[in-house]
N, C-alpha and C. Protein backbone atom coordinates (compact mmCIF):
# COMPACT_ATOMS: atom_id res chain seq x y z
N UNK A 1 -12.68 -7.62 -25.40
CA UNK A 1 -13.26 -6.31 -25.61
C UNK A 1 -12.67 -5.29 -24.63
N UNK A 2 -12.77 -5.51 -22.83
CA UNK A 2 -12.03 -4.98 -22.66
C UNK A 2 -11.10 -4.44 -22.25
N UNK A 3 -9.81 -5.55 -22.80
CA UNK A 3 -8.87 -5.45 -23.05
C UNK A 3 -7.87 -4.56 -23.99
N UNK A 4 -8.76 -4.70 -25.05
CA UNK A 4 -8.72 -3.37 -25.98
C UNK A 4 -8.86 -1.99 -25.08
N UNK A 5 -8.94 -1.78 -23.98
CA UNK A 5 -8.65 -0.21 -23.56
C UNK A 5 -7.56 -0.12 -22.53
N UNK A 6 -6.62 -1.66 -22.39
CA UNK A 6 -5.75 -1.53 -21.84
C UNK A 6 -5.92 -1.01 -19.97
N UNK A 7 -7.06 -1.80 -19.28
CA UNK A 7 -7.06 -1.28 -18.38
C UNK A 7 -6.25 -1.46 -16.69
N UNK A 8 -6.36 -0.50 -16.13
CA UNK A 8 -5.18 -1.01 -15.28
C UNK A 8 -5.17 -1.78 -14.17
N UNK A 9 -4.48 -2.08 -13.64
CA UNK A 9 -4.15 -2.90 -12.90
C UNK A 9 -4.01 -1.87 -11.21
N UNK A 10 -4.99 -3.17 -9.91
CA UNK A 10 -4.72 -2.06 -9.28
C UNK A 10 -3.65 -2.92 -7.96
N UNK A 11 -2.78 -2.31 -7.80
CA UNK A 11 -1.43 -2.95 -6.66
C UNK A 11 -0.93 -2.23 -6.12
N UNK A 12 -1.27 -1.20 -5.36
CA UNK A 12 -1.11 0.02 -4.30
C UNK A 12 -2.47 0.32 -3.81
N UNK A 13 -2.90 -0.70 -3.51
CA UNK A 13 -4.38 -0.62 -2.19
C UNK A 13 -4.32 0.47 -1.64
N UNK A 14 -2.92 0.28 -0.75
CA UNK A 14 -3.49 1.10 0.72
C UNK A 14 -2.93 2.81 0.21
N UNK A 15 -3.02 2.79 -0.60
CA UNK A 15 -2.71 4.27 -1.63
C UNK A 15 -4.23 5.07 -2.13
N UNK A 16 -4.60 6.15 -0.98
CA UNK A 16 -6.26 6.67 -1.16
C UNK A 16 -5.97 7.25 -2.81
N UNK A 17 -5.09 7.82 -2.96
CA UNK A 17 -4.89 8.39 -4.42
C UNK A 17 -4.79 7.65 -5.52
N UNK A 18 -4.22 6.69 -5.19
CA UNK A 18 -3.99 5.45 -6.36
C UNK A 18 -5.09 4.44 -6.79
N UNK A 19 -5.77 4.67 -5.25
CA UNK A 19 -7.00 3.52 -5.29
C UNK A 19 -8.49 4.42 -5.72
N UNK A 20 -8.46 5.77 -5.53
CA UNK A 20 -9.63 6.68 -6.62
C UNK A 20 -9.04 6.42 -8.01
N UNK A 21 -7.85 7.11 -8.59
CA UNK A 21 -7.70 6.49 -9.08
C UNK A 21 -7.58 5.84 -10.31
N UNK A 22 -7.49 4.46 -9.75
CA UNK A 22 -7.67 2.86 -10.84
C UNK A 22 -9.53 3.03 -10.38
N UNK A 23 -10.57 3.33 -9.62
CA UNK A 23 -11.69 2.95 -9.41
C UNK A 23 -12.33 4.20 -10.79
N UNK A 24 -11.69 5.60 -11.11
CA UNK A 24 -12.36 6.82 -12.08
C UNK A 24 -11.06 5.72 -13.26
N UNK A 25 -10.15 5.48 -13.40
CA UNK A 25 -9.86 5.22 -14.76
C UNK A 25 -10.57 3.26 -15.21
N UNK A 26 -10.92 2.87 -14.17
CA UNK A 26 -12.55 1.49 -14.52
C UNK A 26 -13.34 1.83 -14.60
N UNK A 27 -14.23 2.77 -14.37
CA UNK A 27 -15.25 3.69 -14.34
C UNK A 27 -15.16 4.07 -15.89
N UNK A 28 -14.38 4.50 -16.54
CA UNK A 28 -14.45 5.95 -17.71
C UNK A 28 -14.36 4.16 -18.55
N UNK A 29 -13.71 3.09 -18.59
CA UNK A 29 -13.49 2.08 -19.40
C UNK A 29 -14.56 1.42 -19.31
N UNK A 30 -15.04 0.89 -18.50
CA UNK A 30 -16.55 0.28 -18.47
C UNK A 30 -18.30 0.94 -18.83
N UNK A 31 -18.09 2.32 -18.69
CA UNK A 31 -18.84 3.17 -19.37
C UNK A 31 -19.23 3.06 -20.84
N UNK A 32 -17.46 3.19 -21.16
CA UNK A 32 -17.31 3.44 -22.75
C UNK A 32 -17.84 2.11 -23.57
N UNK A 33 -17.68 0.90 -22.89
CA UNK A 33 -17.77 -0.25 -23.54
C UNK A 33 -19.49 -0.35 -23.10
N UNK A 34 -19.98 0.20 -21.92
CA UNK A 34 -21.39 -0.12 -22.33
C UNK A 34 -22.13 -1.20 -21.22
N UNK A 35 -21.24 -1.67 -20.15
CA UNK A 35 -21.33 -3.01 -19.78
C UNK A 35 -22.11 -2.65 -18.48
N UNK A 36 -22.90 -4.43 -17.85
CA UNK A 36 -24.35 -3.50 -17.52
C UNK A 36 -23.27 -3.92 -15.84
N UNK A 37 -24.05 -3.51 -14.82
CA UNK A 37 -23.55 -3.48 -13.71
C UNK A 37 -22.62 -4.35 -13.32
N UNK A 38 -23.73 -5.80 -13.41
CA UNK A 38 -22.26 -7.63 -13.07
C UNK A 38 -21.32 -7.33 -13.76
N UNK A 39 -21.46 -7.00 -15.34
CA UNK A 39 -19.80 -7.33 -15.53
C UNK A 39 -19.16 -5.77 -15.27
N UNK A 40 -19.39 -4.86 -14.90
CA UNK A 40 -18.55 -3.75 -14.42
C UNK A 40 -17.73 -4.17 -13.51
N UNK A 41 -18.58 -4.83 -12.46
CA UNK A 41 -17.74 -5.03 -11.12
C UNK A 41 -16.75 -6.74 -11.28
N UNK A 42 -17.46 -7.73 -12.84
CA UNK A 42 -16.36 -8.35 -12.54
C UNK A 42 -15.68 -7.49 -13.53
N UNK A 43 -15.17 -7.42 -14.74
CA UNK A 43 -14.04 -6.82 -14.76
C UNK A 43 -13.58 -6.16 -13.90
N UNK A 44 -13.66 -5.45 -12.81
CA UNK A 44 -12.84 -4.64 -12.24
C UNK A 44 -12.13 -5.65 -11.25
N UNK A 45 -12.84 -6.41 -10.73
CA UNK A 45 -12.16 -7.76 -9.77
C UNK A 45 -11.41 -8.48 -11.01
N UNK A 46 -11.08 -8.73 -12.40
CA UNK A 46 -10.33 -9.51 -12.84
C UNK A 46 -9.12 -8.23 -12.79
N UNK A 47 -9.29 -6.89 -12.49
CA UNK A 47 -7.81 -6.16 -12.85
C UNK A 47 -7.28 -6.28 -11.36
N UNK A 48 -7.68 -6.46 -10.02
CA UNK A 48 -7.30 -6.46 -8.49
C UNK A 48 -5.93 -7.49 -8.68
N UNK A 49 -4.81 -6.76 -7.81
CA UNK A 49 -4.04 -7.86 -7.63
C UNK A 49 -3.54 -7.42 -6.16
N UNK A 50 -2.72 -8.29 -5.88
CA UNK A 50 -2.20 -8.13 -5.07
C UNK A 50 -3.10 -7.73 -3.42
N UNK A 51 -3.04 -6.70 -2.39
CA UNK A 51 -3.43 -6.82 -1.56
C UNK A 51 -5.37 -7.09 -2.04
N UNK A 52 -5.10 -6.00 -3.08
CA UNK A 52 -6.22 -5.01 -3.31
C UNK A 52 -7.16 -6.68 -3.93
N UNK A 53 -6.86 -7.87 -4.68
CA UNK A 53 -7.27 -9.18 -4.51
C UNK A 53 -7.67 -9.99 -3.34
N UNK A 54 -6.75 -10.24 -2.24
CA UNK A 54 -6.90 -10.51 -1.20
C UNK A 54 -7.81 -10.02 -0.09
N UNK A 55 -7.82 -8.86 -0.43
CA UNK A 55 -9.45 -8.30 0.18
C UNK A 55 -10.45 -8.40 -0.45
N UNK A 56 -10.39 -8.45 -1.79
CA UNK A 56 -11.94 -9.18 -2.47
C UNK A 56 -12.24 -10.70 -2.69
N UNK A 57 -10.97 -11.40 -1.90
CA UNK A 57 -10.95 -12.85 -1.93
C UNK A 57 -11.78 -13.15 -0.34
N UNK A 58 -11.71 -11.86 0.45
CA UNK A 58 -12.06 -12.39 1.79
C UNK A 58 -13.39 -11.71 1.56
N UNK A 59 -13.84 -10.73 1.13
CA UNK A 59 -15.16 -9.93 1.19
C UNK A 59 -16.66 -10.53 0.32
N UNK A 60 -15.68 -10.89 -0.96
CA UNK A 60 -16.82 -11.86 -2.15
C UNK A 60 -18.10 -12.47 -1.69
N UNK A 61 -17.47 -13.40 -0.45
CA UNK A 61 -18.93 -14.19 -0.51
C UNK A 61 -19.78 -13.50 0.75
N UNK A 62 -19.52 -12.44 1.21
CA UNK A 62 -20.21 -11.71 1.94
C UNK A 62 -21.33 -10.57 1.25
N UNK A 63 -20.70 -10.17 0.28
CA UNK A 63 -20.87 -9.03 -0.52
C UNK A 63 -22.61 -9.38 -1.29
N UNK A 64 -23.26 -10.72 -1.20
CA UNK A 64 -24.57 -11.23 -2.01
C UNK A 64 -24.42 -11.79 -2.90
N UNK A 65 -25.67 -12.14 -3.89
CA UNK A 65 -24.82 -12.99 -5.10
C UNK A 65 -24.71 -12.39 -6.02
N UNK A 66 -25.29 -10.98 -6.30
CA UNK A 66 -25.14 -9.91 -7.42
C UNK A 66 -25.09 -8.60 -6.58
N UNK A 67 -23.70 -8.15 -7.55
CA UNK A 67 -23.13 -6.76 -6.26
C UNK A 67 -23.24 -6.20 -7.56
N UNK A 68 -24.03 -4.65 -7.45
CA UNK A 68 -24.10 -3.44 -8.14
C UNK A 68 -22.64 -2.67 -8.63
N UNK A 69 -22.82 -2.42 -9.59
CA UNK A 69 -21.58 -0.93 -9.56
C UNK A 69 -21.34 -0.27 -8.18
N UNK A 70 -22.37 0.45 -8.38
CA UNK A 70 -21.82 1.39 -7.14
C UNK A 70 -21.85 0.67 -5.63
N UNK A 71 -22.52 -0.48 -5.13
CA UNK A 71 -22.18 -1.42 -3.94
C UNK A 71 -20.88 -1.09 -3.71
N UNK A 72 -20.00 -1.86 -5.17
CA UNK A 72 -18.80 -2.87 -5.69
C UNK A 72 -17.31 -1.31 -5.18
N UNK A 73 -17.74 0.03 -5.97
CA UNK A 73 -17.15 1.12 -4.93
C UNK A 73 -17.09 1.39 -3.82
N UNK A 74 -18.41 1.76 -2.81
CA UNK A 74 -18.50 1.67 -1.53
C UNK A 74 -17.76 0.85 -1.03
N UNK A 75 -17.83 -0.06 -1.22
CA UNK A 75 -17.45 -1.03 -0.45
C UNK A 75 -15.72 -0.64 -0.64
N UNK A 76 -15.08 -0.69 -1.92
CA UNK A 76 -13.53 -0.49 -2.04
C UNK A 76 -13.27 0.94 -1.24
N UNK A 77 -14.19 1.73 -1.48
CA UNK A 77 -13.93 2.62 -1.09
C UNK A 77 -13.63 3.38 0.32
N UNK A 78 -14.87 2.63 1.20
CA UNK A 78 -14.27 2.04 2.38
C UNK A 78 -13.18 1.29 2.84
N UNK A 79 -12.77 0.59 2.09
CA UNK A 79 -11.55 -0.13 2.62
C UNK A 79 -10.26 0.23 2.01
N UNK A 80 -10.02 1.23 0.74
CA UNK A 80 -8.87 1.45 0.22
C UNK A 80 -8.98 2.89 0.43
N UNK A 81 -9.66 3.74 0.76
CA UNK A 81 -9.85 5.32 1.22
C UNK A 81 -10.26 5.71 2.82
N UNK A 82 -9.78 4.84 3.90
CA UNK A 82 -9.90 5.24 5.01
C UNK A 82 -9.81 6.40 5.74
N UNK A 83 -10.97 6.48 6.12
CA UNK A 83 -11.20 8.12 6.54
C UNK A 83 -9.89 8.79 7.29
N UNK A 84 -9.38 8.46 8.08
CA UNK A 84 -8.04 8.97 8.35
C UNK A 84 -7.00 9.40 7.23
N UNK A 85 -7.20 8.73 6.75
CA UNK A 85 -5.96 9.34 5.61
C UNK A 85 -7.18 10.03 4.80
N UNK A 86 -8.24 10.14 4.32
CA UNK A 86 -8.80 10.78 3.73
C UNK A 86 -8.82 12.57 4.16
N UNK A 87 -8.92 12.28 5.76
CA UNK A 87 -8.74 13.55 6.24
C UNK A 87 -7.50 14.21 6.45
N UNK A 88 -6.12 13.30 6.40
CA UNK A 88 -4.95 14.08 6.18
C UNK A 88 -5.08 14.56 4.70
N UNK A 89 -5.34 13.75 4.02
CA UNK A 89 -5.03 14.66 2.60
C UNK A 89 -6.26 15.53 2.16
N UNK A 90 -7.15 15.94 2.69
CA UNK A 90 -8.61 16.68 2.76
C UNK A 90 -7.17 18.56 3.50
N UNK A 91 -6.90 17.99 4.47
CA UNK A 91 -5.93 18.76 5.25
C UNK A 91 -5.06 19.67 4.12
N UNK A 92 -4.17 18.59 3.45
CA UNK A 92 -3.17 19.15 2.75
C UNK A 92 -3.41 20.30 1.80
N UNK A 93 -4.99 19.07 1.15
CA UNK A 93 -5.55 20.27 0.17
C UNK A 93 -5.84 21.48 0.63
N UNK A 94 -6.58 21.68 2.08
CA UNK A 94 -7.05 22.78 2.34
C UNK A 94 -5.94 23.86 2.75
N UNK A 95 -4.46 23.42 2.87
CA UNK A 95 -3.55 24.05 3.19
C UNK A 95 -2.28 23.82 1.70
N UNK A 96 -3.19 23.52 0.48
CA UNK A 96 -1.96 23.41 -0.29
C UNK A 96 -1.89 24.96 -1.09
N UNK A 97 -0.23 24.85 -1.36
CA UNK A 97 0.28 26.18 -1.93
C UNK A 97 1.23 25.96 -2.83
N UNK A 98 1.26 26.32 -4.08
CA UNK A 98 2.03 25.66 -5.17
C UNK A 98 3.41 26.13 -4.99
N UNK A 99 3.93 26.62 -4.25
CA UNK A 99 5.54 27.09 -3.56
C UNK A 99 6.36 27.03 -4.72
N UNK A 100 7.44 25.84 -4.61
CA UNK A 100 8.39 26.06 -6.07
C UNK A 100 7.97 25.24 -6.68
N UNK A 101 6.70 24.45 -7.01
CA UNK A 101 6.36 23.38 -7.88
C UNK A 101 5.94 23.53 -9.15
N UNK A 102 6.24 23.70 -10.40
CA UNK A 102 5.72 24.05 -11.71
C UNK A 102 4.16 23.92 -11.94
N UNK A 103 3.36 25.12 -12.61
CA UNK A 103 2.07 24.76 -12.60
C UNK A 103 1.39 23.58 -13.00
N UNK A 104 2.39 22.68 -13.75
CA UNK A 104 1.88 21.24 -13.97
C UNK A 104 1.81 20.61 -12.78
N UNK A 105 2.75 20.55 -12.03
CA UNK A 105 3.03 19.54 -10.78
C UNK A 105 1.82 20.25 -9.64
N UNK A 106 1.62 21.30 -9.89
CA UNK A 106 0.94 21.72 -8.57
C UNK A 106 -0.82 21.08 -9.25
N UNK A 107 -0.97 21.39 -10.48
CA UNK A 107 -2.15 20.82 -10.69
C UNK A 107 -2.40 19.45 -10.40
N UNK A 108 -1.20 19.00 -11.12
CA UNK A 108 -1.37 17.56 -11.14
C UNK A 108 -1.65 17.28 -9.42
N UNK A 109 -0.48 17.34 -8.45
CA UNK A 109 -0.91 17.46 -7.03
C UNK A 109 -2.36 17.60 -6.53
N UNK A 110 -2.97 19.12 -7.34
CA UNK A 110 -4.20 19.14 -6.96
C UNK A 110 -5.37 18.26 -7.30
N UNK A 111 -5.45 17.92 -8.65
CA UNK A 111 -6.00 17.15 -9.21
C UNK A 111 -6.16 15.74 -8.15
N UNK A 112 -5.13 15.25 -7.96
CA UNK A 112 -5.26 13.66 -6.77
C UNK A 112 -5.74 14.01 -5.61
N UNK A 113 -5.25 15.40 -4.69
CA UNK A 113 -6.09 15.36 -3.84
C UNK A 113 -7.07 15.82 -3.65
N UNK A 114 -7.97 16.27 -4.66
CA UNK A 114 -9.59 16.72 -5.14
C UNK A 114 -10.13 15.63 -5.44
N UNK A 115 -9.66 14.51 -6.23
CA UNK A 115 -10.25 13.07 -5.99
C UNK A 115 -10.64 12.00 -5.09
N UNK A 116 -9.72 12.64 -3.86
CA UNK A 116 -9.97 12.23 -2.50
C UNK A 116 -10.44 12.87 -1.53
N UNK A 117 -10.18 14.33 -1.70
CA UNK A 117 -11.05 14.97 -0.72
C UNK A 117 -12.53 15.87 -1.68
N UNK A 118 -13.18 14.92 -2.33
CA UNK A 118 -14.02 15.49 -2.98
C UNK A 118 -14.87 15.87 -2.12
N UNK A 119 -15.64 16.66 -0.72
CA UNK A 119 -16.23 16.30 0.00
C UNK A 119 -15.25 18.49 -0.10
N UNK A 120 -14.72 18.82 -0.36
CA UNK A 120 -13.71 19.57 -0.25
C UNK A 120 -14.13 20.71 -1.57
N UNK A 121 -14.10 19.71 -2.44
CA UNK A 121 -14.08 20.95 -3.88
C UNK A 121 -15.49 20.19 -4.26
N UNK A 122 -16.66 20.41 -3.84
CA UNK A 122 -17.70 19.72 -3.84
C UNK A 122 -18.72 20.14 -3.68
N UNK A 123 -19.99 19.93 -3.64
CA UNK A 123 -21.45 20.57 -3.79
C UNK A 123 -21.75 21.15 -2.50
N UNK A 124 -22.62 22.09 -2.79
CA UNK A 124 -23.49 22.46 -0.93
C UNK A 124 -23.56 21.57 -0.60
N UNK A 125 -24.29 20.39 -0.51
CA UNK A 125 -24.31 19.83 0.64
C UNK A 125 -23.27 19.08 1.61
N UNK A 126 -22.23 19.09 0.78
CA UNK A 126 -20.57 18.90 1.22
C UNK A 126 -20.64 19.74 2.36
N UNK A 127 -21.66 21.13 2.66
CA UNK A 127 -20.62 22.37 3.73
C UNK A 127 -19.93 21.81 4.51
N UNK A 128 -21.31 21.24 5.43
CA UNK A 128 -20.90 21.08 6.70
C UNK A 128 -19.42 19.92 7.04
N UNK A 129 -19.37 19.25 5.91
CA UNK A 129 -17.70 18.72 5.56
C UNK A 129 -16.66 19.53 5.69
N UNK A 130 -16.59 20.16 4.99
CA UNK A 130 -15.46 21.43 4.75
C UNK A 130 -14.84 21.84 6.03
N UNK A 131 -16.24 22.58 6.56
CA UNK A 131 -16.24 23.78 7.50
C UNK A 131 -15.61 22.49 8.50
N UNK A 132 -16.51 21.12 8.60
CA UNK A 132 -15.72 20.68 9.86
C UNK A 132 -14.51 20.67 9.42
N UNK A 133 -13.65 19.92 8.25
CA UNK A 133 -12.12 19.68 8.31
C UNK A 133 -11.77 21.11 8.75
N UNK A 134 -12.10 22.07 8.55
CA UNK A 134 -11.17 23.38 8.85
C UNK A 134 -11.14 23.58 10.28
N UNK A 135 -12.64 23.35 10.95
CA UNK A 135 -12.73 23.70 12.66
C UNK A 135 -11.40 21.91 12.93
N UNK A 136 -11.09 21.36 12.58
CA UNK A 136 -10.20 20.34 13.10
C UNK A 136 -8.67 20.65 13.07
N UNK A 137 -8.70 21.94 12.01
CA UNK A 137 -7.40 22.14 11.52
C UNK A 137 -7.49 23.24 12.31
N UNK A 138 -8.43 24.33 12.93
CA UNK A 138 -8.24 24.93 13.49
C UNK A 138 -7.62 24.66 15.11
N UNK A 139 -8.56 23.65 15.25
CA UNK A 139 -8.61 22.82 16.62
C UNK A 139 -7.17 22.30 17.10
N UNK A 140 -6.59 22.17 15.85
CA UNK A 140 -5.32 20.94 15.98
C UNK A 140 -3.97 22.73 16.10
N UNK A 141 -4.13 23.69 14.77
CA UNK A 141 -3.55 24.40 15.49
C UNK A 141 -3.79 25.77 16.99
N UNK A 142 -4.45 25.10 17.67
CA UNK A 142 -4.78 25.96 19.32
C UNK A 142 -5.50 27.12 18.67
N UNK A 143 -6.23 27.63 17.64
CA UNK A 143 -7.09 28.72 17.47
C UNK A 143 -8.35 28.74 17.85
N UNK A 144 -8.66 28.51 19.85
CA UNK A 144 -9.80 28.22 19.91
C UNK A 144 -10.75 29.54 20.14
N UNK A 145 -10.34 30.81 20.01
CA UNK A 145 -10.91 32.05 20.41
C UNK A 145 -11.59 32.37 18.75
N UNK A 146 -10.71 32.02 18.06
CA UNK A 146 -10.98 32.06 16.36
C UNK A 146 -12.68 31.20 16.24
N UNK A 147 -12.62 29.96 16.87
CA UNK A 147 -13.19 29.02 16.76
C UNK A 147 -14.92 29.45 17.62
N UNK A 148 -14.40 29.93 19.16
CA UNK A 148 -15.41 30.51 19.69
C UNK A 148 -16.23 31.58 19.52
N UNK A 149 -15.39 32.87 18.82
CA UNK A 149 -16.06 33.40 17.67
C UNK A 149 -16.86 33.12 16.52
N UNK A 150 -16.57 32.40 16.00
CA UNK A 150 -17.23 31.21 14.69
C UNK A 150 -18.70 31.16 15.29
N UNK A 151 -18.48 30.01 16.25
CA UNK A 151 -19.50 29.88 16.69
C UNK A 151 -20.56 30.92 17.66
N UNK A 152 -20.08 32.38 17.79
CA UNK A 152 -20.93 33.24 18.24
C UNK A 152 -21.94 33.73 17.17
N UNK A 153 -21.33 33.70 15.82
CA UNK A 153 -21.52 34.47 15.39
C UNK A 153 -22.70 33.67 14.14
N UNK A 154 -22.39 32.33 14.76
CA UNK A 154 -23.69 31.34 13.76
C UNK A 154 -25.13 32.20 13.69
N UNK A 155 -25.54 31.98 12.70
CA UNK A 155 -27.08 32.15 12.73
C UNK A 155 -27.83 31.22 13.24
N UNK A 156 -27.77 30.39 14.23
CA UNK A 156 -28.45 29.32 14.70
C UNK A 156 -27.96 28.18 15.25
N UNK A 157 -28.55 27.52 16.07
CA UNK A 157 -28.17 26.44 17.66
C UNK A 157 -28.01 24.85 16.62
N UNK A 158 -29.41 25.30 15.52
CA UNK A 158 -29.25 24.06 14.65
C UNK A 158 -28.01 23.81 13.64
N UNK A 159 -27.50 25.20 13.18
CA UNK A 159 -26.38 24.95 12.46
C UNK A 159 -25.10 24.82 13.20
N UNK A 160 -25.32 24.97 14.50
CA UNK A 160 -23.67 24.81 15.15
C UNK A 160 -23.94 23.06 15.64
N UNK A 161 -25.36 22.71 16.07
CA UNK A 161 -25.08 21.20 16.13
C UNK A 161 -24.73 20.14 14.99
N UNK A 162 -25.25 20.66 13.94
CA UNK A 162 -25.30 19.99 12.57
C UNK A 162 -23.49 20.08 12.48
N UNK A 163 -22.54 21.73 12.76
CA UNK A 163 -21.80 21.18 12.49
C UNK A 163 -20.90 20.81 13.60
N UNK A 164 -20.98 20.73 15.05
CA UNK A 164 -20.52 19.69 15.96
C UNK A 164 -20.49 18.37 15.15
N UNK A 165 -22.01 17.99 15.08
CA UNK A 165 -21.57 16.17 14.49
C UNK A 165 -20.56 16.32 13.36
N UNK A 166 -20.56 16.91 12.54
CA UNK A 166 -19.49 16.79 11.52
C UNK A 166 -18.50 16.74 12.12
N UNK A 167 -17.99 17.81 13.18
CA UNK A 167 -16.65 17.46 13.55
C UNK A 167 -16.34 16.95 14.36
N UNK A 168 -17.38 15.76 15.47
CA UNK A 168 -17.33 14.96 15.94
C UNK A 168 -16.84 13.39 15.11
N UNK A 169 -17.44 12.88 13.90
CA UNK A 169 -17.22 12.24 13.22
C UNK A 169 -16.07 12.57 12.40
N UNK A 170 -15.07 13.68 12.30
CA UNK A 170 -13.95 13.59 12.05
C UNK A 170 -12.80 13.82 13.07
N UNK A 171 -13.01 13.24 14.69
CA UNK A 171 -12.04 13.13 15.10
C UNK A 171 -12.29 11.69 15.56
């Protein structure tokens, strides 16, 4: 059954773009067919090969004896979307510019890294995400008068700590 949707195969783990992804094109296939949580997550462990196997060969019997859909993500998601690279390409997006790239390529570009930095092109409660990657990008290029302004000009002690921790947890 489904096999009939031809689904893919995932063998570029440590690829945050590759590994959203094969996790939204198992997602849109296991939907369609209907299937209740167990077999979501095993089909998706019968398409793993390669590294992206070998880490669910070591994690399996840790994981309980019935792992949810969304567990069965978290969990990949943590280990094939590491926040470091999540935040370089969170970066790129926030500094991307379609230069000489055809409006296909620049979408397409955008498109992968909006799948990874969803936290980026994402709901209110994302802000305090955002605003931190930018105070990091500010931080990283020496704009700290830019930065000390920012923070004069908060409406409140609670919103500049709320977003300290954010950008504490992204360095």
């Amino acid at each position: 059954m489904i096999a009939d949707f031809n689904p893919p195969e995932l063998r570029e783990a440590f690829n945050p773009i590759a590994a959203m992804k094969w996790i939204n094109e198992m997602e849109n296939i296991v939907d369609a067919i209907k299937c209740t949580d167990e077999d979501k997550v095993m089909y998706a462990i019968a398409m793993l090969r390669s590294d992206a196997l070998y880490w669910w060969n070591m994690v399996k019997d840790t994981s309980g004896p019935k792992m949810t859909w969304n567990q069965f993500k978290e969990m990949f998601e943590n280990k094939f979307c590491p926040e470091n690279m999540v935040i370089q390409l969170e970066k790129e997006l926030l500094n991307f510019k379609q230069g000489r790239k055809t409006v296909r390529e620049y979408t397409c570009r955008f498109m992968e890294l909006a799948s990874v930095a969803k936290y980026l092109v994402a709901t209110e409660k994302d802000e305090n995400r955002q605003e931190a990657v930018e105070v990091v990008i500010e931080l990283e290029n020496g704009e700290f008068e830019n930065l000390k302004r920012k923070r004069e000009e908060s409406e409140s002690d609670s919103e500049n700590e709320s977003l300290d921790q954010s950008v504490y947890g992204l360095l």
